[in-house]
Protein backbone atom coordinates (compact mmCIF):
# COMPACT_ATOMS: atom_id res chain seq x y z
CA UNK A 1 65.93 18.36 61.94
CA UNK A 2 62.27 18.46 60.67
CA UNK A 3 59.99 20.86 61.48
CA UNK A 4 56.37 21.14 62.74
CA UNK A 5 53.96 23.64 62.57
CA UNK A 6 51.07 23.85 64.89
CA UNK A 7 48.25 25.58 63.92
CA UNK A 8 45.40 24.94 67.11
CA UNK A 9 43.46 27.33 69.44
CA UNK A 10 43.71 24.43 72.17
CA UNK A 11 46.75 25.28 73.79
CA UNK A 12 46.71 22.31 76.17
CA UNK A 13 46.87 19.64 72.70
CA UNK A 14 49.50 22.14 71.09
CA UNK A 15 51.32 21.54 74.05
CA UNK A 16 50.57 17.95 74.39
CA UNK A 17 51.98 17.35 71.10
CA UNK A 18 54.85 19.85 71.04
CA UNK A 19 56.20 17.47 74.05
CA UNK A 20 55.53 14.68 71.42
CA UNK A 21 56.83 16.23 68.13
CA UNK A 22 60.30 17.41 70.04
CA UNK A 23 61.35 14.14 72.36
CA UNK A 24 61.66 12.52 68.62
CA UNK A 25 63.76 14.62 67.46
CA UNK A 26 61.31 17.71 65.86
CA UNK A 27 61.33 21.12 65.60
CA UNK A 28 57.79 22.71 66.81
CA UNK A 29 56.53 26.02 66.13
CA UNK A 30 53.18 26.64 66.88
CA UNK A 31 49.79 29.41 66.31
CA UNK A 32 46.71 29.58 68.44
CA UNK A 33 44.71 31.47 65.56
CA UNK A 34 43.84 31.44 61.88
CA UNK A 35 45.73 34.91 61.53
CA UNK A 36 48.30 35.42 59.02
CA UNK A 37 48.76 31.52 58.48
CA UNK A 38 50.61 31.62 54.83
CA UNK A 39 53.09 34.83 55.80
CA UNK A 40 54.13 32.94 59.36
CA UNK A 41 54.59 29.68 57.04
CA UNK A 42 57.00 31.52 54.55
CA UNK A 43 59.04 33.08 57.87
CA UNK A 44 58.80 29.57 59.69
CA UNK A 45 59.78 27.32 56.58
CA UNK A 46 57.99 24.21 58.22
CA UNK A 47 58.64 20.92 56.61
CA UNK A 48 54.65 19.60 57.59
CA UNK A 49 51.79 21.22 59.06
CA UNK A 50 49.00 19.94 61.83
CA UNK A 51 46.13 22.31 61.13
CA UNK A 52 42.94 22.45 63.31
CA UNK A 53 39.74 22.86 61.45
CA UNK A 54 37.51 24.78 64.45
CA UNK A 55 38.79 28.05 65.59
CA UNK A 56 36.04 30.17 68.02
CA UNK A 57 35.29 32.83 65.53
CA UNK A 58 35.19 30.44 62.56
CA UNK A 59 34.42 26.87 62.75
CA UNK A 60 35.20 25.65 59.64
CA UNK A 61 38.75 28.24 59.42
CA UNK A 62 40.58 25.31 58.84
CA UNK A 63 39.03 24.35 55.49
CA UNK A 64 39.79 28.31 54.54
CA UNK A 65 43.55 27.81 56.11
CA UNK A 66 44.21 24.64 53.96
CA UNK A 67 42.89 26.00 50.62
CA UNK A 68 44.95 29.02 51.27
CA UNK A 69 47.97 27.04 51.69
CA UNK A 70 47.61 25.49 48.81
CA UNK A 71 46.57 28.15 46.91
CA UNK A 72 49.66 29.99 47.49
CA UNK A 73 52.76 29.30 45.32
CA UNK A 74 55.34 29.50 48.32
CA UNK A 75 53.46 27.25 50.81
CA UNK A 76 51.95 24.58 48.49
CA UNK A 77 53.97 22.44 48.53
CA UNK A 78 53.98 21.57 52.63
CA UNK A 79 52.58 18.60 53.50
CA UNK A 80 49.11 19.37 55.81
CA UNK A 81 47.63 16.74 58.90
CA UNK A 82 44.45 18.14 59.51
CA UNK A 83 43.37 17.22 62.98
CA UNK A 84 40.42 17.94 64.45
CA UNK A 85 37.43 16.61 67.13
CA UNK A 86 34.08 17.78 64.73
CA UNK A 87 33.17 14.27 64.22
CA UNK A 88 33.48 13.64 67.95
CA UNK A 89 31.28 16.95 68.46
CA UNK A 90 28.61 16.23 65.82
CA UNK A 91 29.42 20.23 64.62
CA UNK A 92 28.76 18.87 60.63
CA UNK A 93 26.02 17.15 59.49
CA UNK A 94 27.74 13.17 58.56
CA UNK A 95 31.53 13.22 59.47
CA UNK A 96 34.67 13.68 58.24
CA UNK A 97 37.56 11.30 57.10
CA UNK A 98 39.97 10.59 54.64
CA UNK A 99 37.45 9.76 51.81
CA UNK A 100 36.78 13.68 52.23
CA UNK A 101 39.91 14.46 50.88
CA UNK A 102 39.66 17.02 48.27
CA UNK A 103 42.24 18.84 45.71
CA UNK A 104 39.97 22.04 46.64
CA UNK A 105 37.56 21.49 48.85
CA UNK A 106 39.89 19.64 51.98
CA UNK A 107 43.30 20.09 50.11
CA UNK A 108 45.41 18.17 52.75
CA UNK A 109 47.38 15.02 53.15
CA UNK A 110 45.50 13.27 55.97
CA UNK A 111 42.57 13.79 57.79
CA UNK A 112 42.98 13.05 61.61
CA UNK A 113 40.94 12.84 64.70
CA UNK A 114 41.49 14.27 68.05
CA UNK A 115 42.34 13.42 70.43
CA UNK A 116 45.51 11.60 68.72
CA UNK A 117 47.59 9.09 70.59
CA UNK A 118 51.33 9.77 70.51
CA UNK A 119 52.27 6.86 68.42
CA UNK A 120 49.87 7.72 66.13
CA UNK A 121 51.00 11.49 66.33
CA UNK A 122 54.25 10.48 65.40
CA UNK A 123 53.35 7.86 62.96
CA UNK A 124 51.02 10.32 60.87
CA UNK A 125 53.87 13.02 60.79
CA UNK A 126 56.37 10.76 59.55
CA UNK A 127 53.74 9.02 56.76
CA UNK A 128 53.05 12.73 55.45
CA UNK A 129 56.76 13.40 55.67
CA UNK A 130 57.71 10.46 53.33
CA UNK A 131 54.42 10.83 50.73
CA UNK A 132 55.03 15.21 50.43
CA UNK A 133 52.22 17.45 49.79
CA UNK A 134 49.17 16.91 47.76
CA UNK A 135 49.58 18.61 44.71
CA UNK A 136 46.97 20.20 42.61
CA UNK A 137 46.75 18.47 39.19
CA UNK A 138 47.70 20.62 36.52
């Protein structure tokens, strides 16, 4: 069984999508803060993560999240959905998408908006599933 790790202050879409993730057959573990992120991935061993970027004492604390994931030799290699509403809520100047995608800067598999359909949920997790992390280049 795959699992998913949550990482979302919203606790209504966590549980929205933990409903989602574990009627198909996931695992779901799940954090409502940007606290201790890489030590609760090494405990957890998640197979993909769904990372928020907004967090109420940090907006962009999922950009700092991802790059610390990746930055750290026992979670880089976990595939990372980054899902968030800032394009819906005009928080950045432009907007956000895929063509953001950075190996430093936005370090993460997909870029996703909220709110996220279940199909799409489910369609996203299985994509990054199959394709693996982003790797930095050597």
């Amino acid at each position: 069984m795959k699992k998913v790790y949550i990482i979302d202050d919203d606790r209504n879409i966590v549980d929205a999508m933990n409903i989602v993730l574990k009627a198909n057959g996931y695992a779901v573990d799940a954090q409502y803060d940007e606290k201790n992120v890489v030590e609760n991935l090494v405990a957890k061993k998640p197979d993909v993560v769904i990372l928020d970027v907004m967090f109420p004492e940090n907006q962009s604390a999922g950009f700092d999240i991802a790059r610390e994931i990746r930055n750290d030799a026992r979670t880089e290699g976990i595939p990372i959905l980054m899902l968030s509403a800032i394009n819906e809520k005009g928080v950045y100047a432009g907007t956000f998408s895929n063509k953001d995608r950075d190996d430093s800067w936005l370090p993460v598999n997909e870029f996703v908006e909220k709110p996220i359909r279940p199909d799409q949920l489910l369609q996203k997790v299985r994509a990054a599933l199959e394709k693996g992390p982003i790797l930095r280049k050597p």
